[in-house]
C-alpha atoms as a PDB file:
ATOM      1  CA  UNK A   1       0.000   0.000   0.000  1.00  0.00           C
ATOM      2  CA  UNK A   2       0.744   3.857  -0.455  1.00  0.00           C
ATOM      3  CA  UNK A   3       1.821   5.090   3.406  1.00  0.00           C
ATOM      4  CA  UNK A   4       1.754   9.325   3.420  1.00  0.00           C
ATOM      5  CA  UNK A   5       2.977  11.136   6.448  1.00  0.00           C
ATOM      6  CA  UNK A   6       1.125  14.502   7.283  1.00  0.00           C
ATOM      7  CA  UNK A   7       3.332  16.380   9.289  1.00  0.00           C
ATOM      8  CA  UNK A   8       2.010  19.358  11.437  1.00  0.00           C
ATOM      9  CA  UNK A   9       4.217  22.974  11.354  1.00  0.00           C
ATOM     10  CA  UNK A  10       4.417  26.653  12.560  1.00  0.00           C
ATOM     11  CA  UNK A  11       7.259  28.919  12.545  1.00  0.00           C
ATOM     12  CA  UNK A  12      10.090  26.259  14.155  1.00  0.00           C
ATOM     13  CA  UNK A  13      12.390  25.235  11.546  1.00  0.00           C
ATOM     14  CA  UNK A  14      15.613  24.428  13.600  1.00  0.00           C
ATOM     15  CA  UNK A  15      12.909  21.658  15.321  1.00  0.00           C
ATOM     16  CA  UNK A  16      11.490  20.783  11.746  1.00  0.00           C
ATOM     17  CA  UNK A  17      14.835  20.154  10.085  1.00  0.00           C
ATOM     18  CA  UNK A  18      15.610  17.764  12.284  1.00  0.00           C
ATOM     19  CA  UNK A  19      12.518  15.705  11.937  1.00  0.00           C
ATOM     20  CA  UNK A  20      13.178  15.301   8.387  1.00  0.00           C
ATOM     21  CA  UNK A  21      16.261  13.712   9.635  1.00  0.00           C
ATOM     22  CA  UNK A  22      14.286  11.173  10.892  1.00  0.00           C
ATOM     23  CA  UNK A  23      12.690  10.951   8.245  1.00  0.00           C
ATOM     24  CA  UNK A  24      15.431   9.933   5.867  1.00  0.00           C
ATOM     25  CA  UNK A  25      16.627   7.182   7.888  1.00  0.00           C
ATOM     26  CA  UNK A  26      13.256   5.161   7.763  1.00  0.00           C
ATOM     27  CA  UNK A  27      13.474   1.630   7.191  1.00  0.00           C
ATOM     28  CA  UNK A  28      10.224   2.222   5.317  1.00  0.00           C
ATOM     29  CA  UNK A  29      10.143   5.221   3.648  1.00  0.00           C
ATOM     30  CA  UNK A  30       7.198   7.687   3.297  1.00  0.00           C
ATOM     31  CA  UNK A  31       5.263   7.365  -0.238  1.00  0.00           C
ATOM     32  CA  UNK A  32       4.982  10.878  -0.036  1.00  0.00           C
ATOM     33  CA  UNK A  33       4.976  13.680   2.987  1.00  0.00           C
ATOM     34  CA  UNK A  34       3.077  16.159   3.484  1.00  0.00           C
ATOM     35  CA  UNK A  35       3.934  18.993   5.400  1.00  0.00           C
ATOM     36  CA  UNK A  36       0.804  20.961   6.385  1.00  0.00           C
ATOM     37  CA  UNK A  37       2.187  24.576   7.627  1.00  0.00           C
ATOM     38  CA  UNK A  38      -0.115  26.921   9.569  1.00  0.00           C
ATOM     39  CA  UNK A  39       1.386  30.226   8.231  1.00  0.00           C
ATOM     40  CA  UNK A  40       5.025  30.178   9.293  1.00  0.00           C
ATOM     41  CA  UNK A  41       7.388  32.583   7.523  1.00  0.00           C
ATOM     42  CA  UNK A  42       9.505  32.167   4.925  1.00  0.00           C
ATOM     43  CA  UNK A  43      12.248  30.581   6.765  1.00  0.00           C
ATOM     44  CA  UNK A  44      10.099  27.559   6.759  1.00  0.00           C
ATOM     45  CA  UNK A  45       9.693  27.285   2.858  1.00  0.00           C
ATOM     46  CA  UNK A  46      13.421  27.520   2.525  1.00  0.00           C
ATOM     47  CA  UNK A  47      14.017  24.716   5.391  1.00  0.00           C
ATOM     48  CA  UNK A  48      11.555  22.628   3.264  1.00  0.00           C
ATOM     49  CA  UNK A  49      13.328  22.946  -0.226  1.00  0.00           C
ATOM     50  CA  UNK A  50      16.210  21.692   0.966  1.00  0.00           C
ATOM     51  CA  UNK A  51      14.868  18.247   1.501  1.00  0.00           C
ATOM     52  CA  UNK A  52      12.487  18.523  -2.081  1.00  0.00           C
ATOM     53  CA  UNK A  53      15.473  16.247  -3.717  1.00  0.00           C
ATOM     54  CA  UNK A  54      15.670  13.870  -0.649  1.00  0.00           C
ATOM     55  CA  UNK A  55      12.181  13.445   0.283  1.00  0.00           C
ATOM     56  CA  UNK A  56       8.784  13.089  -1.661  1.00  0.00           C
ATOM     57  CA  UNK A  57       7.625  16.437   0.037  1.00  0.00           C
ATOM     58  CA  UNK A  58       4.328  18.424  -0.980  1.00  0.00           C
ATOM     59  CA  UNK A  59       3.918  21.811   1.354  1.00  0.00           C
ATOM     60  CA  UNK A  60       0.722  22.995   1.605  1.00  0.00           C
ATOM     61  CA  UNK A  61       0.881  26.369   3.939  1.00  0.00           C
ATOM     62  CA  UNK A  62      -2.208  29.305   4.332  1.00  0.00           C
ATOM     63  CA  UNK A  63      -1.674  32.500   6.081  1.00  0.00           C
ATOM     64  CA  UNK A  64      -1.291  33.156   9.427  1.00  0.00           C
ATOM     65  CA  UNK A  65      -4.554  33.675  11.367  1.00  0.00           C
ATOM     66  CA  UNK A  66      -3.910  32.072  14.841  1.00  0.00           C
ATOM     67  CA  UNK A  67      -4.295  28.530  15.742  1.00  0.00           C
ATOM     68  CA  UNK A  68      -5.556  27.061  12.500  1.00  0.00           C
ATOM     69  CA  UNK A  69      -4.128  23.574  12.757  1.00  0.00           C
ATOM     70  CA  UNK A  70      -7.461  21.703  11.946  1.00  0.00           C
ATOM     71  CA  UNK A  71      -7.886  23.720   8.758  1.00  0.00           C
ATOM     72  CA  UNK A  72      -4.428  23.019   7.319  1.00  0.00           C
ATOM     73  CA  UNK A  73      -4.492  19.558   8.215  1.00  0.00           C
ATOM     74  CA  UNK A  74      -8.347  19.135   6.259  1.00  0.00           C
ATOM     75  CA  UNK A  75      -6.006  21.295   3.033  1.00  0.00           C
ATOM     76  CA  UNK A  76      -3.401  18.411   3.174  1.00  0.00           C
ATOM     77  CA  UNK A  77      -5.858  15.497   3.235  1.00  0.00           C
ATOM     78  CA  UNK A  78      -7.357  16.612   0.238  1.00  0.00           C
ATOM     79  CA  UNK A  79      -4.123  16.784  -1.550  1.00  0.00           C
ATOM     80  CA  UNK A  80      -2.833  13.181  -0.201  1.00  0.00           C
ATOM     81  CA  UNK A  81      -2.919  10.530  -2.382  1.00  0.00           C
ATOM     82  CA  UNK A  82      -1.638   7.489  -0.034  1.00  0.00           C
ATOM     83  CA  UNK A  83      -4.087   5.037   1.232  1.00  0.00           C
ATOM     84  CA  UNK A  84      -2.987   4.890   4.432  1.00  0.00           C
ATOM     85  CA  UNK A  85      -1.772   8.160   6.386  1.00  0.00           C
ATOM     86  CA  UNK A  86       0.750   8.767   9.488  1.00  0.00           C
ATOM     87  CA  UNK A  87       0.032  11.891  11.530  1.00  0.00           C
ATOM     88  CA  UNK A  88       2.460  13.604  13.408  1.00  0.00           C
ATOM     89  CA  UNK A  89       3.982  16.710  14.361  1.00  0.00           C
ATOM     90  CA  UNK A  90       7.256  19.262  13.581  1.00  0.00           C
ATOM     91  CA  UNK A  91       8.589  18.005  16.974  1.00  0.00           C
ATOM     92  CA  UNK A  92       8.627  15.018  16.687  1.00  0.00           C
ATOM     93  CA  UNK A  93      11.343  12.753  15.524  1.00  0.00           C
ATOM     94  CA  UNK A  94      10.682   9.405  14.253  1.00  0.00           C
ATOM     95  CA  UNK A  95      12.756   6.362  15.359  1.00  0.00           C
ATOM     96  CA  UNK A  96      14.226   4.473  12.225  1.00  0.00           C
ATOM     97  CA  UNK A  97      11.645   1.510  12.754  1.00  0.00           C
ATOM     98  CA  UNK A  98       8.718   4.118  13.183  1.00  0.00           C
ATOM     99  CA  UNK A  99       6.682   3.975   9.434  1.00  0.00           C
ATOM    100  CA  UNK A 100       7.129  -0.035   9.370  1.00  0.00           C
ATOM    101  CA  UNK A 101       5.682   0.051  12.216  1.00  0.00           C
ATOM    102  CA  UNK A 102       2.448   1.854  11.754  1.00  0.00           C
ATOM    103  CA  UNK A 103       2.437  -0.132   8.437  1.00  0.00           C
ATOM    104  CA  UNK A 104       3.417  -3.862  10.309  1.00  0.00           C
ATOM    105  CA  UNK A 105       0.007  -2.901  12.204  1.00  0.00           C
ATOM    106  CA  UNK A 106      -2.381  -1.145  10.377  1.00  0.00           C
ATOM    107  CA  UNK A 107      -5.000  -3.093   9.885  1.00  0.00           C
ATOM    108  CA  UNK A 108      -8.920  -2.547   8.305  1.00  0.00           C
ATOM    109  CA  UNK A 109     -11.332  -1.235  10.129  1.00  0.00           C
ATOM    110  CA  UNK A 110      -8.685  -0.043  12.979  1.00  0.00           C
ATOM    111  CA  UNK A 111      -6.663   3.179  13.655  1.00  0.00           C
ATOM    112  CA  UNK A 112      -3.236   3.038  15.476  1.00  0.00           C
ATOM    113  CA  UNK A 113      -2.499   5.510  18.968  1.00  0.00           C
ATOM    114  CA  UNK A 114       1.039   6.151  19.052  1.00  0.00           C
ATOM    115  CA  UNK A 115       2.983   8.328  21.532  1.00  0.00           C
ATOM    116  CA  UNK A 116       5.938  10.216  22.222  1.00  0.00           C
ATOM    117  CA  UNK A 117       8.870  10.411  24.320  1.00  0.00           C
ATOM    118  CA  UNK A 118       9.650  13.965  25.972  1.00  0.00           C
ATOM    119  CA  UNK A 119      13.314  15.528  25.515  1.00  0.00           C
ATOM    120  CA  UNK A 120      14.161  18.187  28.095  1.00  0.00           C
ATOM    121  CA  UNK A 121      15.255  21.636  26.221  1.00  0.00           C
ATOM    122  CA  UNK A 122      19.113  21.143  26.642  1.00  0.00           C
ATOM    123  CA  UNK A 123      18.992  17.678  24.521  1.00  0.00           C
ATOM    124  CA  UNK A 124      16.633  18.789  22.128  1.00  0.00           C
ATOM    125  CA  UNK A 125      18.543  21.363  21.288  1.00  0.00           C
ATOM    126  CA  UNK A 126      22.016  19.746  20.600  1.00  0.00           C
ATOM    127  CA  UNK A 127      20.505  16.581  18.925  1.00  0.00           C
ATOM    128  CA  UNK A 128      23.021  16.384  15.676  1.00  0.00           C
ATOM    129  CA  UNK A 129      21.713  15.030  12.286  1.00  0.00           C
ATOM    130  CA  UNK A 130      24.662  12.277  13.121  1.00  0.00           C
ATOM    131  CA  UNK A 131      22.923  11.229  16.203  1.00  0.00           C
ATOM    132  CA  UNK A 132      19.523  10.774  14.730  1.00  0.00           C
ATOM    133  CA  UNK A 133      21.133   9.169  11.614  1.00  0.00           C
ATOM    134  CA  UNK A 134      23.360   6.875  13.773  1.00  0.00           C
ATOM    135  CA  UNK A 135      20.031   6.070  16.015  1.00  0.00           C
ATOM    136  CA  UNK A 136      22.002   6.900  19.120  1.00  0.00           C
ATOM    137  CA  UNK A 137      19.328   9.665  19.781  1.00  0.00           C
ATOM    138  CA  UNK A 138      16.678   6.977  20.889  1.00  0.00           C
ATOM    139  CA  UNK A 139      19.556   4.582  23.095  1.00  0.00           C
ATOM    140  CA  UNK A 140      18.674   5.491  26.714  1.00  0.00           C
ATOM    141  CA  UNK A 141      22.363   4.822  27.873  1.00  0.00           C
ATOM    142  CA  UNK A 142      23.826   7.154  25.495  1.00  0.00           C
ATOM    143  CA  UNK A 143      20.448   9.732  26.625  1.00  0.00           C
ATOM    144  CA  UNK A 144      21.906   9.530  30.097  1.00  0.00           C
ATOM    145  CA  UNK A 145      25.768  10.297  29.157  1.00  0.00           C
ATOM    146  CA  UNK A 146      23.618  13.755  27.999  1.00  0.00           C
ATOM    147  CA  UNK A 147      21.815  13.924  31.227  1.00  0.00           C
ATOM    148  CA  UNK A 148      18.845  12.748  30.907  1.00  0.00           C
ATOM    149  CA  UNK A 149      17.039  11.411  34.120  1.00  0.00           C
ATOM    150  CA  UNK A 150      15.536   8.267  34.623  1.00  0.00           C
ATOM    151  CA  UNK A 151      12.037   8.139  34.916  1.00  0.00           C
ATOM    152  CA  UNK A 152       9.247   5.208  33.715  1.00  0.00           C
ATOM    153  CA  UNK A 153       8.511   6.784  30.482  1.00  0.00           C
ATOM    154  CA  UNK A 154      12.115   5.559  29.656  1.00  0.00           C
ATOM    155  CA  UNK A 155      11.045   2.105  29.323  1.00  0.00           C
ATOM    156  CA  UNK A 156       9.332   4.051  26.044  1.00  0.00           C
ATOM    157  CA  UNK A 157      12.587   3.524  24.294  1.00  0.00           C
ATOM    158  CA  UNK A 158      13.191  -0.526  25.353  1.00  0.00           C
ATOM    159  CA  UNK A 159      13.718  -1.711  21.958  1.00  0.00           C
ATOM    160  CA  UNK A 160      12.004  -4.828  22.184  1.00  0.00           C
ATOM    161  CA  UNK A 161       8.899  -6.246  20.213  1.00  0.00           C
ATOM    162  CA  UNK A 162       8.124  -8.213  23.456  1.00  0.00           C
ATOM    163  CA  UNK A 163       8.591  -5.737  26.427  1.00  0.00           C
ATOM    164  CA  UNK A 164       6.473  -3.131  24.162  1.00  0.00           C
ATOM    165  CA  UNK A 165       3.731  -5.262  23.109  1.00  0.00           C
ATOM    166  CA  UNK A 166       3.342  -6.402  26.907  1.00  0.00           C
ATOM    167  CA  UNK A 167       3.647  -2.526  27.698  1.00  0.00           C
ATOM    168  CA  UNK A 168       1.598  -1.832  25.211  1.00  0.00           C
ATOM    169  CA  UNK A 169      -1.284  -4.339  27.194  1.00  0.00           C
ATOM    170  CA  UNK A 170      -0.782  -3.084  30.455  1.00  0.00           C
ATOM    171  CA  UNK A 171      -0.902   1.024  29.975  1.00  0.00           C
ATOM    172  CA  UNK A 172      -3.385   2.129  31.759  1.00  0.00           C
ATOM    173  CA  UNK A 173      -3.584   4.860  29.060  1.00  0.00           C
ATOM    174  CA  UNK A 174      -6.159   4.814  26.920  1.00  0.00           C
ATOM    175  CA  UNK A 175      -5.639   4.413  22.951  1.00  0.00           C
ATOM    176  CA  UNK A 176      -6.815   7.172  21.401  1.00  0.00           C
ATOM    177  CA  UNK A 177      -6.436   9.853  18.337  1.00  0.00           C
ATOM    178  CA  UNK A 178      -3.099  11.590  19.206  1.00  0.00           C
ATOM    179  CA  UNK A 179      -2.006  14.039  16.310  1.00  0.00           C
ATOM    180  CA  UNK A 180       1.325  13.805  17.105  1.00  0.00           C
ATOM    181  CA  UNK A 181       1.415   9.959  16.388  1.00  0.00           C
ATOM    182  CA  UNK A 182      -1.726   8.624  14.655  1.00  0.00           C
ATOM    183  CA  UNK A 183      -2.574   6.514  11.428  1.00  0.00           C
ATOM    184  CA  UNK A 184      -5.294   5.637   9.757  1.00  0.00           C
ATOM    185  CA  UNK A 185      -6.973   4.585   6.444  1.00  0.00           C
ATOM    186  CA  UNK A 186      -7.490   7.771   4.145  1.00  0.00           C
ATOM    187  CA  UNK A 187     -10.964   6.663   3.301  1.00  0.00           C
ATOM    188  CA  UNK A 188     -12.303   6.161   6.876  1.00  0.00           C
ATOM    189  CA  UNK A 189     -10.697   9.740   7.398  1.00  0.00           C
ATOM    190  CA  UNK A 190     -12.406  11.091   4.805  1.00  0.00           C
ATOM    191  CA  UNK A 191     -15.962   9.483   5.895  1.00  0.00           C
ATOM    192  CA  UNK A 192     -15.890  11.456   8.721  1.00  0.00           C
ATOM    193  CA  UNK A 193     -15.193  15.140   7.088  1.00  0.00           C
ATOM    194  CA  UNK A 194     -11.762  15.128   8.054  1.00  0.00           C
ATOM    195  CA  UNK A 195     -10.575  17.570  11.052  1.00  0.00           C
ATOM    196  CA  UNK A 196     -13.235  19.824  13.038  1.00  0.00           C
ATOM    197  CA  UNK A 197     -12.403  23.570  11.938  1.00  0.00           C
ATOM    198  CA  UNK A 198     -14.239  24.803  14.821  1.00  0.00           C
ATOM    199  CA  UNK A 199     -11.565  23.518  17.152  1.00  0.00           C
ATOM    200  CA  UNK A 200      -8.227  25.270  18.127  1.00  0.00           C
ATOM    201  CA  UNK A 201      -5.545  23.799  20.895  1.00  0.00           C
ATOM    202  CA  UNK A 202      -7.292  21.672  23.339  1.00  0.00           C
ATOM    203  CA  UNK A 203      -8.099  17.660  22.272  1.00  0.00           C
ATOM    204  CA  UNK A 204      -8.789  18.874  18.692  1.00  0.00           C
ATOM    205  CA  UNK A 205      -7.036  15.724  17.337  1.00  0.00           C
ATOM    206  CA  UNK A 206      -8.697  13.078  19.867  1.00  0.00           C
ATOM    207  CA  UNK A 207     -12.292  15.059  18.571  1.00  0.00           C
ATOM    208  CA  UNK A 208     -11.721  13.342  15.354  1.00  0.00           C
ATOM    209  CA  UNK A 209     -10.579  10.030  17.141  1.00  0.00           C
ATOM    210  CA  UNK A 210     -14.276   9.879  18.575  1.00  0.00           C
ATOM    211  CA  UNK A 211     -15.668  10.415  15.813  1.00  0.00           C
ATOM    212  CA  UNK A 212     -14.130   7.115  13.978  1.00  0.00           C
ATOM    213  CA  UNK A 213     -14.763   5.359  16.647  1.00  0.00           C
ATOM    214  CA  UNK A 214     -18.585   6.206  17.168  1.00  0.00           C
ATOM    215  CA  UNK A 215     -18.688   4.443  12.873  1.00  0.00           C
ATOM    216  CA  UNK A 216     -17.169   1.364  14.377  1.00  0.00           C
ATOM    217  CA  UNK A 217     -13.418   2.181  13.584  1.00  0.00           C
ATOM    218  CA  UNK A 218     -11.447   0.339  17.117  1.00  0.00           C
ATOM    219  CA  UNK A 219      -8.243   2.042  18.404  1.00  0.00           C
ATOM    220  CA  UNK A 220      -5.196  -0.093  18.311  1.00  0.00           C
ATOM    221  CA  UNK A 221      -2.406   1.032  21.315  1.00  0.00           C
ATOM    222  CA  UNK A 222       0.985   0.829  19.930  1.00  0.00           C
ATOM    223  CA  UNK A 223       2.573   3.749  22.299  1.00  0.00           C
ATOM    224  CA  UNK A 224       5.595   1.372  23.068  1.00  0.00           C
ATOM    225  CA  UNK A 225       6.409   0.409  19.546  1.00  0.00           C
ATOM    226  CA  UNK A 226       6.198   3.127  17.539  1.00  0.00           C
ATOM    227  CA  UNK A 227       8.378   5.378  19.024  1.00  0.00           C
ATOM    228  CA  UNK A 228       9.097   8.951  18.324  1.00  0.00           C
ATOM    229  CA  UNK A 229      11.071  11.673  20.304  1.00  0.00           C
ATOM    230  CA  UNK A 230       9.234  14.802  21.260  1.00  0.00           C
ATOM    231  CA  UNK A 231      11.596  17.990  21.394  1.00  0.00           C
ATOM    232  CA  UNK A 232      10.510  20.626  23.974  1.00  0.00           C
ATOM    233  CA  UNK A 233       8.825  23.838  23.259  1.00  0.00           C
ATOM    234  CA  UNK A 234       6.585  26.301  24.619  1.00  0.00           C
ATOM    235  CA  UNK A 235       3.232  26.355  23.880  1.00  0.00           C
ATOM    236  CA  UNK A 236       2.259  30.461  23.589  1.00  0.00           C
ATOM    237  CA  UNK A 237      -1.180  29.200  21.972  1.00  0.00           C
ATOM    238  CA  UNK A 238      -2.696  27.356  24.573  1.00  0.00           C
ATOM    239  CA  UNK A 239      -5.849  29.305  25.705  1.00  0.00           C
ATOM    240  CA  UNK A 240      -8.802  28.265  28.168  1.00  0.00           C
ATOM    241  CA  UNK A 241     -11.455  29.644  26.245  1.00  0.00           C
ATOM    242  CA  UNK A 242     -10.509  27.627  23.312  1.00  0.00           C
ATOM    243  CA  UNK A 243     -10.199  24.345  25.109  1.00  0.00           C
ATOM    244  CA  UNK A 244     -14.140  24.755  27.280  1.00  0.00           C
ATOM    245  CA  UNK A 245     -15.091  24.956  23.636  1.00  0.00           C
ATOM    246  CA  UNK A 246     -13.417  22.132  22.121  1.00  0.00           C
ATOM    247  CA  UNK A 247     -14.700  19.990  25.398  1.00  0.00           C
ATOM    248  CA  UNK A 248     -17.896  21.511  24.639  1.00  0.00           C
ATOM    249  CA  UNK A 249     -17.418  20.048  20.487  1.00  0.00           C
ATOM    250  CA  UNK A 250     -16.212  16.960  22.166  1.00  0.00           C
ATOM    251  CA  UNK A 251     -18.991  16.096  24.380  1.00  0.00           C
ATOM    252  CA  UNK A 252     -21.670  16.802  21.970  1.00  0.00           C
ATOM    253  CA  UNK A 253     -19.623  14.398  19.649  1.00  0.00           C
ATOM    254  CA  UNK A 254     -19.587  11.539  22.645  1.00  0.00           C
ATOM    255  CA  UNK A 255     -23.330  11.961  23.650  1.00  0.00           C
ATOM    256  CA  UNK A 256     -24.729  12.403  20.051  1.00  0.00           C
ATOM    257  CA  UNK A 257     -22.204   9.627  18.544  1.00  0.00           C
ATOM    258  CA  UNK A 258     -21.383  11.640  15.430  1.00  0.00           C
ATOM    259  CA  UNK A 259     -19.536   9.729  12.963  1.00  0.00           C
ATOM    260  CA  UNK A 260     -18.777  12.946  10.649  1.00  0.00           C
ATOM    261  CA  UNK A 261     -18.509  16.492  11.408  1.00  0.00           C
ATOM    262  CA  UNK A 262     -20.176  19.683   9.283  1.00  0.00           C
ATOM    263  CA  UNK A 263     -17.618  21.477   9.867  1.00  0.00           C
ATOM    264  CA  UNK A 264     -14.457  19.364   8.317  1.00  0.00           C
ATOM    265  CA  UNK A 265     -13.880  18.919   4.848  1.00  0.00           C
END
C-alpha cells in the first residue's frame, strides 16, 4: 500500500529540520509527505526545499490567522494521495523503525495511537543530524551520558517487540487519536469530514478520534512500539477559552455519537 505522512508545522524550523532527519533514515520510507504549515514565515519554505530532492515532500501552507491547525491539516488530506496516512507533528522525531511500524500494524477497520517520548530543552537542542542518523538519539544509555534522568517513560525507548507489546497491554492509558502519532486509512478519514475547523488547541485531534470510533473504527495502542522523540517547546497558543469549547465540540460528539462532522472537509 501507499503510506503518506502529514506532518504538522508553525514557525520552528531548527525543530522541523531535524525531523526530516528522521525521516530519511526510515526503514520504510514515506510514499509521499506532506507537510501541512499553519502560516510560518519564509524561513520555513526555505528549510523545506532543501529536503524537495531527498524526500517526496508536498507543502501545503495558508496564512497566518492564529491557531488554525485543523484547517491546514483538512487542506493536506485533500491533496494526499496514499491510502494509508501517518500523523504527526514538527517536533517530533521518528525512530528508524517508526513507518514499518504503523504499516506492520495497520490493519482494516482499525486506527493506530502512538505516543511520544519527551526531551528536556538542553537535549533537544544539541541533537546532531549524526545522532539521529546513527540512532544513538533513541539509546537510553547514550540519553543519560547527555543527562537525561531516569524516569518510567524511559522504558518508552526498550527496543524490544516483546517488552512493548506487553507494555503496550498493560498502559493504563487509553488508545486514542493523538495528532502527534496517529494513522489511519485515508478513506475512513475522509468518511468522517476530516478535522473539526471549529476547534483550536485543546483535544482537537482526539475530537476526530471519537468520531471514527462512534462508525465502528477500534483504536489499536501501539505507544511502546512506535516510538518517536518529542523535542521541547513552549506552547504560547494554549488558551482556556478555546479548550471549554473544544470539550464543549467533544462532548456533543460523545453523547450524540457523530460519525462525521459539518464542519471538516
Amino acid at each position: 500500500m501507499k503510506l503518506g505522512v502529514i506532518i504538522s508545522t508553525f514557525n520552528n524550523p531548527a525543530w522541523l529540520e531535524k525531523t526530516m532527519w528522521g525521516y530519511m533514515c526510515q526503514l520504510r520510507m514515506a510514499d509521499e509527505i506532506i507537510i501541512a504549515d499553519d502560516g510560518s514565515t519564509n524561513e520555513t519554505r526555505e528549510l523545506i526545499k532543501t529536503f524537495v530532492n531527498k524526500l517526496p515532500i508536498k507543502h501545503v501552507w495558508h496564512e497566518d490567522n492564529g491557531f488554525q491547525k485543523t484547517k491546514i491539516l483538512n487542506e493536506a488530506l485533500k491533496v494526499s494521495e496514499s491510502e494509508y496516512l501517518v500523523f504527526t507533528d514538527q517536533d517530533c522525531i521518528p525512530r528508524d523503525d517508526f513507518l514499518l511500524t504503523h504499516e506492520r500494524h495497520a490493519r482494516v477497520g482499525h486506527f493506530l495511537s502512538g505516543g511520544y517520548f519527551k526531551l528536556p530543552m538542553d537535549i533537544s537542542k544539541q541533537l546532531t543530524q549524526e545522532d539521529i542518523n546513527t540512532q544513538r538519539a533513541f539509546d537510553l544509555q547514550w540519553l543519560k551520558e547527555q543527562g537525561l534522568s531516569w524516569n518510567f517513560k524511559c522504558t518508552k525507548l526498550v527496543k524490544k517487540t516483546w517488552f512493548s507489546s506487553l507494555m503496550n497491554t498493560v498502559t493504563p492509558a487509553k488508545a486514542t487519536w493523538n495528532g502527534m502519532n496517529s494513522s489511519g486509512w485515508r478513506e475512513d478519514i475522509i468518511k468522517a469530514r476530516g478535522f473539526d475547523e471549529r476547534m483550536k488547541y485543546g483535544g482537537e485531534d482526539r475530537e476526530l478520534g471519537e468520531r471514527l470510533m462512534n462508525a465502528g473504527i477500534k483504536a489499536v495502542q501501539i505507544r511502546y512500539l512506535a516510538i518517536t522523540l518529542h523535542l521541547d517547546h513552549d506552547r504560547p497558543y494554549k488558551n482556556e477559552e478555546h479548550w471549554k469549547i473544544n470539550n464543549s465540540i467533544r462532548e456533543t460528539t460523545r453523547r450524540m455519537k457523530l460519525t462525521y462532522t459539518e464542519y471538516g472537509l
